[in-house]
C-alpha atoms as a PDB file:
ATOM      1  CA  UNK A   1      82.502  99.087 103.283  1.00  0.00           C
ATOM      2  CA  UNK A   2      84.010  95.790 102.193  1.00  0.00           C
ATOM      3  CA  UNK A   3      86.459  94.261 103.841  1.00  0.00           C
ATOM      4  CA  UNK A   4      89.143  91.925 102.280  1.00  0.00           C
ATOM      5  CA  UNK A   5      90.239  88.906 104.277  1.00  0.00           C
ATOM      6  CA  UNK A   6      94.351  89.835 103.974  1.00  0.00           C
ATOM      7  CA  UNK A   7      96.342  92.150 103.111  1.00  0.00           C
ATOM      8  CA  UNK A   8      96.457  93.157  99.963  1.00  0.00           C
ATOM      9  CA  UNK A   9      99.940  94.619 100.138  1.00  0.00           C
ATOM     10  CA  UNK A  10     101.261  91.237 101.752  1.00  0.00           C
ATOM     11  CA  UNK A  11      99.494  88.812  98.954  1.00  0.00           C
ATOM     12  CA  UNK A  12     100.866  91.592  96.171  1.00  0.00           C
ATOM     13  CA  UNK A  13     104.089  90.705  97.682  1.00  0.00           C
ATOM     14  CA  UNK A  14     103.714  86.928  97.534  1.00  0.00           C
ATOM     15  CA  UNK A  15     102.320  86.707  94.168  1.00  0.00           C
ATOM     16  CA  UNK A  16     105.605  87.991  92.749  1.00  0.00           C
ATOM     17  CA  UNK A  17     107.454  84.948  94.147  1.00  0.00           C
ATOM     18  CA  UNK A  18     108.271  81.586  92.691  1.00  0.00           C
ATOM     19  CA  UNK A  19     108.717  78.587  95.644  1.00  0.00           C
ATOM     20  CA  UNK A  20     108.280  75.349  94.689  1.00  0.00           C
ATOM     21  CA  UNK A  21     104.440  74.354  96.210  1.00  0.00           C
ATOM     22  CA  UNK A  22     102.759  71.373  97.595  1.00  0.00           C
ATOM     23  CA  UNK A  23     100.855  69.421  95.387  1.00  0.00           C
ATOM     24  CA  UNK A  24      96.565  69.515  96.172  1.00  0.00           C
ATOM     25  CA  UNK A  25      96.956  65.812  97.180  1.00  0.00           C
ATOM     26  CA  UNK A  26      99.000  67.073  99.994  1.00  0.00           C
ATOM     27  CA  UNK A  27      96.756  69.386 101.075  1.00  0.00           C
ATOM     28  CA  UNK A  28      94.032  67.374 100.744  1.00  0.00           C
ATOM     29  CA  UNK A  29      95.500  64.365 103.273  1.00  0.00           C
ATOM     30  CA  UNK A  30      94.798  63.766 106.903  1.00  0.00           C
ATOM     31  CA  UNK A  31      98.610  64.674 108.195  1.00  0.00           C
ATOM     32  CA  UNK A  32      98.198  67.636 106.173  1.00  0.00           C
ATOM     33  CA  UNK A  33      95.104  69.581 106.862  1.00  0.00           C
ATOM     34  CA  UNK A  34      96.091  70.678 110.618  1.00  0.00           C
ATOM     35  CA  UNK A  35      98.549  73.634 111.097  1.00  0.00           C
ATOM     36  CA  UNK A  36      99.574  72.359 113.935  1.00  0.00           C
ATOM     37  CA  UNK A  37     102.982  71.599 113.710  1.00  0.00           C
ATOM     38  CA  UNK A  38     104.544  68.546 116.276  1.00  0.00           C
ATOM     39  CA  UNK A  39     108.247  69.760 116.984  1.00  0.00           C
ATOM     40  CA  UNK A  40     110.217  68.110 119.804  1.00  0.00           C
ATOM     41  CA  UNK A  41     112.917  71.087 119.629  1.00  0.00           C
ATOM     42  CA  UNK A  42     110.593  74.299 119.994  1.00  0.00           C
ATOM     43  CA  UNK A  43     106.644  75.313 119.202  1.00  0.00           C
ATOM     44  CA  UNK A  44     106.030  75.716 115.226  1.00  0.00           C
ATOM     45  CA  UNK A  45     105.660  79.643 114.522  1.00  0.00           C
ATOM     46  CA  UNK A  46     102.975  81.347 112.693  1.00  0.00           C
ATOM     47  CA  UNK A  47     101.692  84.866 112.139  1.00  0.00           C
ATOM     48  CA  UNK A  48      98.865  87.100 111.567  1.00  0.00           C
ATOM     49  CA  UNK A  49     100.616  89.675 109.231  1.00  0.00           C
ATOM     50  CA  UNK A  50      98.782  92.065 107.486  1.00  0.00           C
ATOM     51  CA  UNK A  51     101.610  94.339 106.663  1.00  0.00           C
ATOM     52  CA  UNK A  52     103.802  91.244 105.399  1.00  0.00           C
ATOM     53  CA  UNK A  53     106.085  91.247 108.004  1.00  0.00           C
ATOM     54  CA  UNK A  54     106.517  87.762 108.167  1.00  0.00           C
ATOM     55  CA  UNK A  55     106.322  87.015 104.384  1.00  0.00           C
ATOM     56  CA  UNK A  56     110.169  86.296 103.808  1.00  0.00           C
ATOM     57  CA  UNK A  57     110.180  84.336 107.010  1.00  0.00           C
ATOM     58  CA  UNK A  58     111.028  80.916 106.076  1.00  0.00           C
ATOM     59  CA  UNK A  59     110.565  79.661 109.842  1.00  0.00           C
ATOM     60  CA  UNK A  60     106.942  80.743 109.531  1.00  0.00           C
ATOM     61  CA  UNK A  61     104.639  77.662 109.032  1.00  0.00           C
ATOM     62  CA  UNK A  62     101.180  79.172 109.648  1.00  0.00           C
ATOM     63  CA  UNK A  63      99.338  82.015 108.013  1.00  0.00           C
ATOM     64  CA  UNK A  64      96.376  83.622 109.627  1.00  0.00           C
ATOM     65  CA  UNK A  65      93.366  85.643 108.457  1.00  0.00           C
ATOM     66  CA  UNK A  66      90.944  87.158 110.391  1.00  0.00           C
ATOM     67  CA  UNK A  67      87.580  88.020 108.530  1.00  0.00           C
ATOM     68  CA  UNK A  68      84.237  88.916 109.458  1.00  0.00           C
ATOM     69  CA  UNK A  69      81.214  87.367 107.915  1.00  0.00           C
ATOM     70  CA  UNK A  70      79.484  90.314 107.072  1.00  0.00           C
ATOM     71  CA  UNK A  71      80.381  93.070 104.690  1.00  0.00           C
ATOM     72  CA  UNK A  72      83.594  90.697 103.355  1.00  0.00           C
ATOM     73  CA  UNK A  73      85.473  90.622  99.817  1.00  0.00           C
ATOM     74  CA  UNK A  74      85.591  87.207  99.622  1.00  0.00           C
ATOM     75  CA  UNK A  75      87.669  87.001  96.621  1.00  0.00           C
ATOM     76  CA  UNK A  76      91.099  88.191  98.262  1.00  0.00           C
ATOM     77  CA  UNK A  77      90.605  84.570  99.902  1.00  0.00           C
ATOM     78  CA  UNK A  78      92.060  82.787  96.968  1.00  0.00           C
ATOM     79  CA  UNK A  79      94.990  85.011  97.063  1.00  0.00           C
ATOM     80  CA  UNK A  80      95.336  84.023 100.543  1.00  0.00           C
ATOM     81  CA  UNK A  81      95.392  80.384  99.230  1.00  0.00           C
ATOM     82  CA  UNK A  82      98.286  81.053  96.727  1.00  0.00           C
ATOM     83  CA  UNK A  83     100.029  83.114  99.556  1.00  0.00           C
ATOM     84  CA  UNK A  84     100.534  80.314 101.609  1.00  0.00           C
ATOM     85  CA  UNK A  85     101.417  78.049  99.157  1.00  0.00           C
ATOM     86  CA  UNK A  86     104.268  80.112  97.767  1.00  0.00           C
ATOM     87  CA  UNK A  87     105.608  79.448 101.271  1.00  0.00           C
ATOM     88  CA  UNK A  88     104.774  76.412 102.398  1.00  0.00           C
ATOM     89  CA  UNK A  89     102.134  77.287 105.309  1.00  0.00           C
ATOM     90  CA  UNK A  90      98.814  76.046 106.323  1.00  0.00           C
ATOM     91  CA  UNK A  91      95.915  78.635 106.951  1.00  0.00           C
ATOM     92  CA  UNK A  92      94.061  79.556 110.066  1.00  0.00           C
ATOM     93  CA  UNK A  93      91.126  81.238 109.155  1.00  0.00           C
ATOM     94  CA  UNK A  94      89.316  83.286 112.079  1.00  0.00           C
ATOM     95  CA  UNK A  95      85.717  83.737 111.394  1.00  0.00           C
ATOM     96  CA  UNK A  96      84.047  86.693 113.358  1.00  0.00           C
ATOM     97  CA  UNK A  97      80.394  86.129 113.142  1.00  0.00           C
ATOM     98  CA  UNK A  98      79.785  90.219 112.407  1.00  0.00           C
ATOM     99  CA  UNK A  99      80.604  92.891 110.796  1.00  0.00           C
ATOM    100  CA  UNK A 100      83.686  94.814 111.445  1.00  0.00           C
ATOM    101  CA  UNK A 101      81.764  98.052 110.734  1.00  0.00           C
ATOM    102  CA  UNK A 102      80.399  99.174 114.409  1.00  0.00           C
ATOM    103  CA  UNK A 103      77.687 101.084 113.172  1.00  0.00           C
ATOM    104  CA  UNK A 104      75.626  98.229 111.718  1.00  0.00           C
ATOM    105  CA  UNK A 105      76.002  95.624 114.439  1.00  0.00           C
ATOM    106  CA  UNK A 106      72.971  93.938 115.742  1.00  0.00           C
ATOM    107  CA  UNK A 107      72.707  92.920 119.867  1.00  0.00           C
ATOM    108  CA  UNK A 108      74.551  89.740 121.330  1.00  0.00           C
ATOM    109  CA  UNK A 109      70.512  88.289 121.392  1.00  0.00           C
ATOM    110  CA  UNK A 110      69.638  89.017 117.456  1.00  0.00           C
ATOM    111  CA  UNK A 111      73.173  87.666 116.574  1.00  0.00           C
ATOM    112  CA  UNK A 112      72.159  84.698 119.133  1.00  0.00           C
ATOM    113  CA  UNK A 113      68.822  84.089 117.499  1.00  0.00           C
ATOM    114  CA  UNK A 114      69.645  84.927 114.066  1.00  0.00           C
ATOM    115  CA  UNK A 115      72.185  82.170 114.165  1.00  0.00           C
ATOM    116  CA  UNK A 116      70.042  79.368 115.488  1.00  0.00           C
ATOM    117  CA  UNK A 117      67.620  79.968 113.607  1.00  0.00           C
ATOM    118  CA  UNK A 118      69.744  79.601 110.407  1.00  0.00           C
ATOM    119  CA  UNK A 119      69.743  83.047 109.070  1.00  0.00           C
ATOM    120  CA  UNK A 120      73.502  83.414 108.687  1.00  0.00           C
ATOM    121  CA  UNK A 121      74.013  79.773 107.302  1.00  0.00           C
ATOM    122  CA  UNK A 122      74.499  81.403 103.663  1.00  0.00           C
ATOM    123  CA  UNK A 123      77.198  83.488 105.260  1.00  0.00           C
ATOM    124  CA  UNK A 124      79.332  80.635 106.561  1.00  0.00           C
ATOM    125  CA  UNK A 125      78.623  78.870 103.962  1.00  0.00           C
ATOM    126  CA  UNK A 126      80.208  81.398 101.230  1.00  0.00           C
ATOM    127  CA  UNK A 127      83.221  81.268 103.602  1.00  0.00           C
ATOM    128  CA  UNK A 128      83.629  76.899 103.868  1.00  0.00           C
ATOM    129  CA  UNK A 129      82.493  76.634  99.506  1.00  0.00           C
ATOM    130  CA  UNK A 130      85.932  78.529  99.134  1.00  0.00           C
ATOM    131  CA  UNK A 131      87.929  76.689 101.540  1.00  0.00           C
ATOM    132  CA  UNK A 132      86.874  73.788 100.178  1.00  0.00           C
ATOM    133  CA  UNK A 133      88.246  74.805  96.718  1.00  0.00           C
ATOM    134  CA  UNK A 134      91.532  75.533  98.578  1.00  0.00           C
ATOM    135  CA  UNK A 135      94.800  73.729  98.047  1.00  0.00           C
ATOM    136  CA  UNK A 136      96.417  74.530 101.737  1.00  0.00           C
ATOM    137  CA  UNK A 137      95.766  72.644 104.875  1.00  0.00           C
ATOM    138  CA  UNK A 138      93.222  74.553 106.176  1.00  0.00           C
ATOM    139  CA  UNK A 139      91.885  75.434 110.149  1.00  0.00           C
ATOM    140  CA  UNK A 140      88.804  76.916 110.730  1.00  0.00           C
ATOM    141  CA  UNK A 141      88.800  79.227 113.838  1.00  0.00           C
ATOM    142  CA  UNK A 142      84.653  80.339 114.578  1.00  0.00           C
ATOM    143  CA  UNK A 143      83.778  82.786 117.157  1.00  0.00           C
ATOM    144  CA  UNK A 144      86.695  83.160 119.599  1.00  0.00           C
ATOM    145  CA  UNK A 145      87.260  83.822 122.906  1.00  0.00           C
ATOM    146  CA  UNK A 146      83.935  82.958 123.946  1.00  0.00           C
ATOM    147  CA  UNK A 147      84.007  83.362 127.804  1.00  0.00           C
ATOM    148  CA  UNK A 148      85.427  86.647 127.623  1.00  0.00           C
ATOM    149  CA  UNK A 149      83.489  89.473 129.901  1.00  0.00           C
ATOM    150  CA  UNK A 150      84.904  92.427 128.687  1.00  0.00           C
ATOM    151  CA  UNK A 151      81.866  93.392 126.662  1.00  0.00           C
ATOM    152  CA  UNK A 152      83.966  92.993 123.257  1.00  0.00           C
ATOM    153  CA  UNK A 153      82.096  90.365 121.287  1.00  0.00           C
ATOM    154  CA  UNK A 154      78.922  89.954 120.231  1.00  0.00           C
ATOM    155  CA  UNK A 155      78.778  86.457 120.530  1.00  0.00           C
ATOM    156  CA  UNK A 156      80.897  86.434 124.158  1.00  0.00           C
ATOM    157  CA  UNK A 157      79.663  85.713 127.318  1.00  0.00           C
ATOM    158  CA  UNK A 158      76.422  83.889 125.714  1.00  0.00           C
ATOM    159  CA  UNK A 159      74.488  80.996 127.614  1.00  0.00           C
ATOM    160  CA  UNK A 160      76.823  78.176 126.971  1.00  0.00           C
ATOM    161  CA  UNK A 161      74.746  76.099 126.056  1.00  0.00           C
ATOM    162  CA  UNK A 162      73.844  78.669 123.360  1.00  0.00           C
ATOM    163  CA  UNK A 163      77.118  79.270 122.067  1.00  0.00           C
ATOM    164  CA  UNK A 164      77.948  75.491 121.682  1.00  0.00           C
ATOM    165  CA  UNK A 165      74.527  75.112 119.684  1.00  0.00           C
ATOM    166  CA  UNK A 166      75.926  78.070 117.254  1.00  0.00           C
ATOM    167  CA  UNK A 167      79.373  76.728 117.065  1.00  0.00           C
ATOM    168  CA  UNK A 168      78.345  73.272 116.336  1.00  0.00           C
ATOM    169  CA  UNK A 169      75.962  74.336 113.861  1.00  0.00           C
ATOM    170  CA  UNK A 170      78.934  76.277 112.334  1.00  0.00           C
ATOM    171  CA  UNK A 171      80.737  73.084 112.314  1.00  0.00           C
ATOM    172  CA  UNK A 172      78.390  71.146 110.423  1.00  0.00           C
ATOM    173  CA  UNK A 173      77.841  73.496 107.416  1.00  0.00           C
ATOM    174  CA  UNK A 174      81.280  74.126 107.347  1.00  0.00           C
ATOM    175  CA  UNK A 175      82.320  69.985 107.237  1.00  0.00           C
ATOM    176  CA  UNK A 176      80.086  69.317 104.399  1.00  0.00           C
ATOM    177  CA  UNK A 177      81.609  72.193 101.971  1.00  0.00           C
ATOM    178  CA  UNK A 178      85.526  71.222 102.839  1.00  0.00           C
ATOM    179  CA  UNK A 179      85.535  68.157 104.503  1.00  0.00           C
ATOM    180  CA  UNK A 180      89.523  68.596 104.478  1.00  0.00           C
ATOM    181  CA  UNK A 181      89.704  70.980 106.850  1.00  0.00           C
ATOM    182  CA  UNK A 182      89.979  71.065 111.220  1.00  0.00           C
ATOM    183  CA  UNK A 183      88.374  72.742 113.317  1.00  0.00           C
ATOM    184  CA  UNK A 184      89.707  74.885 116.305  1.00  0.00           C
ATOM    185  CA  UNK A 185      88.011  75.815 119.801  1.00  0.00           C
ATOM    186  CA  UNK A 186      89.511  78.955 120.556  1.00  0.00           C
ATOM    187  CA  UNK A 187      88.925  80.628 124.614  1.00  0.00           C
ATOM    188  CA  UNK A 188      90.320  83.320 125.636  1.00  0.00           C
ATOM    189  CA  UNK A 189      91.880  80.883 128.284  1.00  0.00           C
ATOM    190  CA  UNK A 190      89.632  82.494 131.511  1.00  0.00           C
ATOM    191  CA  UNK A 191      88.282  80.616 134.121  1.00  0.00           C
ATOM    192  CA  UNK A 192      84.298  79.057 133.578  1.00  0.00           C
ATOM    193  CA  UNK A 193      86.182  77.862 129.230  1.00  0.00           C
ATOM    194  CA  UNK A 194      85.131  74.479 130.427  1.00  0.00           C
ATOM    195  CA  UNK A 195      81.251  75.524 130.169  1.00  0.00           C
ATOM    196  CA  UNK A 196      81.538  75.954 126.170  1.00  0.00           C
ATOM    197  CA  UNK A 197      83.607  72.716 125.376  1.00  0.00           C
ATOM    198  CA  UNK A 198      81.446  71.451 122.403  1.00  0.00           C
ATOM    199  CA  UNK A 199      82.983  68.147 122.767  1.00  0.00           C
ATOM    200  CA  UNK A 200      85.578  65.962 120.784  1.00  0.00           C
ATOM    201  CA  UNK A 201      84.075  65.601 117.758  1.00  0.00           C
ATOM    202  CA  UNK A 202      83.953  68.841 117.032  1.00  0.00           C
ATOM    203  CA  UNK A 203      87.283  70.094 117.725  1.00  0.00           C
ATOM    204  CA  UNK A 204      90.910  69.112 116.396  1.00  0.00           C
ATOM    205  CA  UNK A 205      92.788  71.586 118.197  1.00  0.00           C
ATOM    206  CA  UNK A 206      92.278  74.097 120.949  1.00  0.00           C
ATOM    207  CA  UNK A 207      93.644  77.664 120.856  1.00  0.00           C
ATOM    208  CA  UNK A 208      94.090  80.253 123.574  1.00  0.00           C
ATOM    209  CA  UNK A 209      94.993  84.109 123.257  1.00  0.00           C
ATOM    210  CA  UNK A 210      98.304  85.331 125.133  1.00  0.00           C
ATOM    211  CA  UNK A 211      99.455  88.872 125.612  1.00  0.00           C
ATOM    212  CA  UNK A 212     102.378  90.032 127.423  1.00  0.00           C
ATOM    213  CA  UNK A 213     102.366  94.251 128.721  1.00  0.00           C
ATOM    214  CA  UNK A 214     104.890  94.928 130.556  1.00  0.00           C
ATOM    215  CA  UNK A 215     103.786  98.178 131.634  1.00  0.00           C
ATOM    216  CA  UNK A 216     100.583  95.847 132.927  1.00  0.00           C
ATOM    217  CA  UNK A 217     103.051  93.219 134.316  1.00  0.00           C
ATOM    218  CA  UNK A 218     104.996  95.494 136.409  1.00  0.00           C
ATOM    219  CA  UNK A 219     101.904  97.653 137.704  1.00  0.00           C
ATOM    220  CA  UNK A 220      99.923  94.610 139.004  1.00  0.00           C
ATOM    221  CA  UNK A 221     102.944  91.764 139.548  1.00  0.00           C
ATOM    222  CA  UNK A 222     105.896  94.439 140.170  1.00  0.00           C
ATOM    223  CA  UNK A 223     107.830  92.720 138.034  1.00  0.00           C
ATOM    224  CA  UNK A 224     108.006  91.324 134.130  1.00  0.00           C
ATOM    225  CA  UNK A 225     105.459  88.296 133.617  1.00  0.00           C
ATOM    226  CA  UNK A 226     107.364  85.320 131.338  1.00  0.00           C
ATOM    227  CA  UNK A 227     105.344  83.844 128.051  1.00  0.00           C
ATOM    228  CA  UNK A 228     105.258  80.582 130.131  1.00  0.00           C
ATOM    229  CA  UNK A 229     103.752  82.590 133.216  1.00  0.00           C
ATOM    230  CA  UNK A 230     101.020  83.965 131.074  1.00  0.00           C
ATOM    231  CA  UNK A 231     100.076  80.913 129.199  1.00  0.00           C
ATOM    232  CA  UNK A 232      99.969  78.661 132.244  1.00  0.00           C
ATOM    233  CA  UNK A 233      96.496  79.176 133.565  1.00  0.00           C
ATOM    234  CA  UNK A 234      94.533  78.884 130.471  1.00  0.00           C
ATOM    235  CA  UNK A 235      96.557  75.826 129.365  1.00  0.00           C
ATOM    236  CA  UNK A 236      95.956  74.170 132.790  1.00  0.00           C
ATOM    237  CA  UNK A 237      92.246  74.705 132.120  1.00  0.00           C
ATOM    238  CA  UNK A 238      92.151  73.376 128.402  1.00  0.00           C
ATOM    239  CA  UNK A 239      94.792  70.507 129.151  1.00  0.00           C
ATOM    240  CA  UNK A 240      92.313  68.296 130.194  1.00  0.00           C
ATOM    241  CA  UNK A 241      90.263  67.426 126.907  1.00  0.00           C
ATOM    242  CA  UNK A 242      93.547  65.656 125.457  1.00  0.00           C
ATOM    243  CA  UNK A 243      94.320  68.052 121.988  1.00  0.00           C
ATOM    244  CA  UNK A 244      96.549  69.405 120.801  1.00  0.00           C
ATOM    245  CA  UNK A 245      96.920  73.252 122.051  1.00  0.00           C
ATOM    246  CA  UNK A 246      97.954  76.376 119.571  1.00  0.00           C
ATOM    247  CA  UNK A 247      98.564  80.039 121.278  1.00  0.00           C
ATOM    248  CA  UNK A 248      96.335  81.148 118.030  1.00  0.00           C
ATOM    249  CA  UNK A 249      97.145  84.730 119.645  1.00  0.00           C
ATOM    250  CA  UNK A 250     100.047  86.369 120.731  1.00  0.00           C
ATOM    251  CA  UNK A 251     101.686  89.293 121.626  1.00  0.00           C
ATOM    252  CA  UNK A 252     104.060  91.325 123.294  1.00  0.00           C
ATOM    253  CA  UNK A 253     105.173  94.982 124.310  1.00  0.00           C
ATOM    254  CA  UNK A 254     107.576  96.271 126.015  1.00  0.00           C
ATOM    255  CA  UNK A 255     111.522  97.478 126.331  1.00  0.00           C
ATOM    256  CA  UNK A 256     113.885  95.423 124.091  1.00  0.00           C
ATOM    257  CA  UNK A 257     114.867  93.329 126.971  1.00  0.00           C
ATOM    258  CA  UNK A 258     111.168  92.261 127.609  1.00  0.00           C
ATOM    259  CA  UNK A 259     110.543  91.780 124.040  1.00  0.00           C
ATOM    260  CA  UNK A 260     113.465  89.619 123.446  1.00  0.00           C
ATOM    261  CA  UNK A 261     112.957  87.810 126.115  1.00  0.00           C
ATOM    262  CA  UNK A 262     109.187  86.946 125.327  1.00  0.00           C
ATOM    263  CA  UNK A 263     110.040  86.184 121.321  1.00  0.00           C
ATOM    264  CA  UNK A 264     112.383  83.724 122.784  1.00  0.00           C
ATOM    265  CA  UNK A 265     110.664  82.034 125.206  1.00  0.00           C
ATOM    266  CA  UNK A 266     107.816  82.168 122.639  1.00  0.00           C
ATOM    267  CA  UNK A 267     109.429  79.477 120.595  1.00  0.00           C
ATOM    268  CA  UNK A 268     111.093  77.118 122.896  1.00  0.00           C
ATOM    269  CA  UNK A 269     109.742  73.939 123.959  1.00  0.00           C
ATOM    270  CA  UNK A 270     108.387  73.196 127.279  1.00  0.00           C
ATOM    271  CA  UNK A 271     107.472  69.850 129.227  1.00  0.00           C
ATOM    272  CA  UNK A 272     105.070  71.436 131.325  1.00  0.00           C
ATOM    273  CA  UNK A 273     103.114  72.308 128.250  1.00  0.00           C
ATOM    274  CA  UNK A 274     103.443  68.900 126.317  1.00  0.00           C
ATOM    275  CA  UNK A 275     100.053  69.863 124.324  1.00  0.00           C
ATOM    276  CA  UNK A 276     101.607  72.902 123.081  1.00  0.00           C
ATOM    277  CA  UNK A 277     102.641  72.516 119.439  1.00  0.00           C
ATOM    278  CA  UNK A 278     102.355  75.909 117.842  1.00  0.00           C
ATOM    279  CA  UNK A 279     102.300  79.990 118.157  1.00  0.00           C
ATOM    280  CA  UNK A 280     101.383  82.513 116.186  1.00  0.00           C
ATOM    281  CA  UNK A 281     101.831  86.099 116.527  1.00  0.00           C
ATOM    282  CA  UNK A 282      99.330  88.717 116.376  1.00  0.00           C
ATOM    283  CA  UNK A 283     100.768  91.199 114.360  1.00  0.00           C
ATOM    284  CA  UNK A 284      98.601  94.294 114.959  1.00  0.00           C
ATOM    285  CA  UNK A 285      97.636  97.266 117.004  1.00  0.00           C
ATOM    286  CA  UNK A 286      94.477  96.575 119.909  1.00  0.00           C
ATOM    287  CA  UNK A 287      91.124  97.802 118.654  1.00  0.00           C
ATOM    288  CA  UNK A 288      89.426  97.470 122.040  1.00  0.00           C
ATOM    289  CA  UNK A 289      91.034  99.376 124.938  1.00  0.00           C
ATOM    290  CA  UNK A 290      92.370  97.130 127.740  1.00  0.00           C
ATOM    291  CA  UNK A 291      91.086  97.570 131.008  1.00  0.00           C
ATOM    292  CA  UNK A 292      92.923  99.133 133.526  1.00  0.00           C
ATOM    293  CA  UNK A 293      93.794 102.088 131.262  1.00  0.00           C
ATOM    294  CA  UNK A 294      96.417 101.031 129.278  1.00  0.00           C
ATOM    295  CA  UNK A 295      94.654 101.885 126.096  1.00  0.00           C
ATOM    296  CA  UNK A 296      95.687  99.797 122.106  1.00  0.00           C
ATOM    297  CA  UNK A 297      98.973  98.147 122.943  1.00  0.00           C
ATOM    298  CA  UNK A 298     100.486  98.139 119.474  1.00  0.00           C
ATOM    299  CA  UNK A 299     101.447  94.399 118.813  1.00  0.00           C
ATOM    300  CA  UNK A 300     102.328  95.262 115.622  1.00  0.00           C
ATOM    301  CA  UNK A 301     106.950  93.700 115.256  1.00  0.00           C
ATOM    302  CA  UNK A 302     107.477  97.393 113.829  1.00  0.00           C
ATOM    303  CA  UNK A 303     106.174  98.762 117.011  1.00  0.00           C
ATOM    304  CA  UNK A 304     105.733  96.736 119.997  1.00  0.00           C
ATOM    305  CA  UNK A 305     109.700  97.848 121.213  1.00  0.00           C
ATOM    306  CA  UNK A 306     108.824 100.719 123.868  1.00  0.00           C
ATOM    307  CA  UNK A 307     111.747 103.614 124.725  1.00  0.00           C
END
């Protein structure tokens, strides 16, 4: 099966449009190739929206994709590009170093070795030749959440000194095809991130994942968690290296109150968070079940309000 990079239904939608865009020599400058977005008044607000939720949102200054390396239809990512420029918004690309069919997924040590050794270098660098033809400012995301335990990717919970190797070599392949574009270091935001810093050179901005469940909240706090709350320890652990922080992940579920509450807080400014410049929201249902039995919270804006 191939698998396209965004939603068709949401870049069928934005192709009908007409906004005035920004010129490639935008794009293509320093200020402009990071999606992070500096805003004294309240975090800069992005989304990953395959079901074009978001498309008419003209506060919306990011646009994420998510696509795997493997098994990919490559050419929806030139749709992507004129999506974003229709609307004025950078791109974060996520690259999963995989397929996103299960059945043909090698072990965390082939991936590991296959990697290093240079295997997959044609696969990333099909992915950076394209986003170096791109017109919008442009953030490479590689391999996320890396000191996550949970068991749910392949390239989690490696030697760190092996992941940093594979990230890095990422890094370089991808600099030389679209020298334009940043790079983000993405952790989960769990204790022992601080083993797989790469180092400053090779990262521009750091994001962390944030989920609020209030069914989760109440069981284990006995009462509702705040968006701050949640974010706090893995920014305290990633405030240290001096960049620029991005919640390149987030979500929330729960009764309208909670909901409200977190979409608000979501988007305010903070001083104990100075770093924190931008959030986008990931707008989809869990594929991997949560521990603790609480199954595929549904992130998805159309869903995540519970009775």
């Amino acid at each position: 099966m191939k698998h396209i990079a965004a939603s068709a239904l949401a870049i069928a939608l934005a192709l009908g449009g007409s906004a005035a865009l920004p010129t490639s020599a935008d794009a293509g400058s320093a200020a402009a190739t990071d999606p992070v977005q500096t805003s004294s008044a309240a975090s800069a607000f992005g989304s990953y929206d395959p079901y074009g939720d978001f498309s008419a949102d003209k506060t919306a200054s990011i646009e994420e994709l998510f696509l795997p390396w493997e098994d990919v239809d490559l050419t929806t990512l030139p749709l992507a590009d004129a999506y974003a420029l229709q609307r004025n918004r950078s791109l974060l690309i996520t690259i999963e170093p995989w397929t996103w069919s299960k059945d043909w997924r090698i072990t965390p040590n082939e991936l590991r070795d296959g990697i290093l050794s240079g295997r997959y270098d044609a696969n990333m660098q099909a992915i950076c030749n394209l986003v170096g033809a791109m017109k919008s400012p442009v953030t490479i995301r590689w391999a996320q959440e890396m000191e996550d335990k949970n068991g749910r990717f392949t390239w989690a919970n490696w030697a760190p000194k092996d992941w940093i190797a594979a990230y890095k070599r990422e890094v370089d392949l991808c600099r030389k095809a679209a020298p334009a574009a940043k790079y983000m270091w993405s952790p989960k935001g769990e204790e022992g991130l601080e083993k797989y810093y790469p180092g400053d050179d090779y990262v521009d901005v750091i994001g962390l994942s944030v989920f609020g469940l209030q069914k989760k909240d109440n069981e284990e706090a006995g009462r509702d968690r705040t968006f701050a709350e949640t974010l706090k320890p893995g920014y305290d652990r990633v405030a240290g290296f001096n960049k620029p922080v991005v919640v390149a992940e987030l979500g929330y579920v729960g009764k309208q109150e909670y909901v409200s509450q977190w979409e608000a807080d979501s988007r305010k400014s903070y001083s104990e968070f100075p770093a924190l410049t931008s959030v986008v929201y990931f707008n989809q249902k869990e594929v991997w079940p949560w521990l603790g039995g609480y199954g595929l919270p549904d992130w998805r804006v159309t869903q995540h309000v519970l009775p």
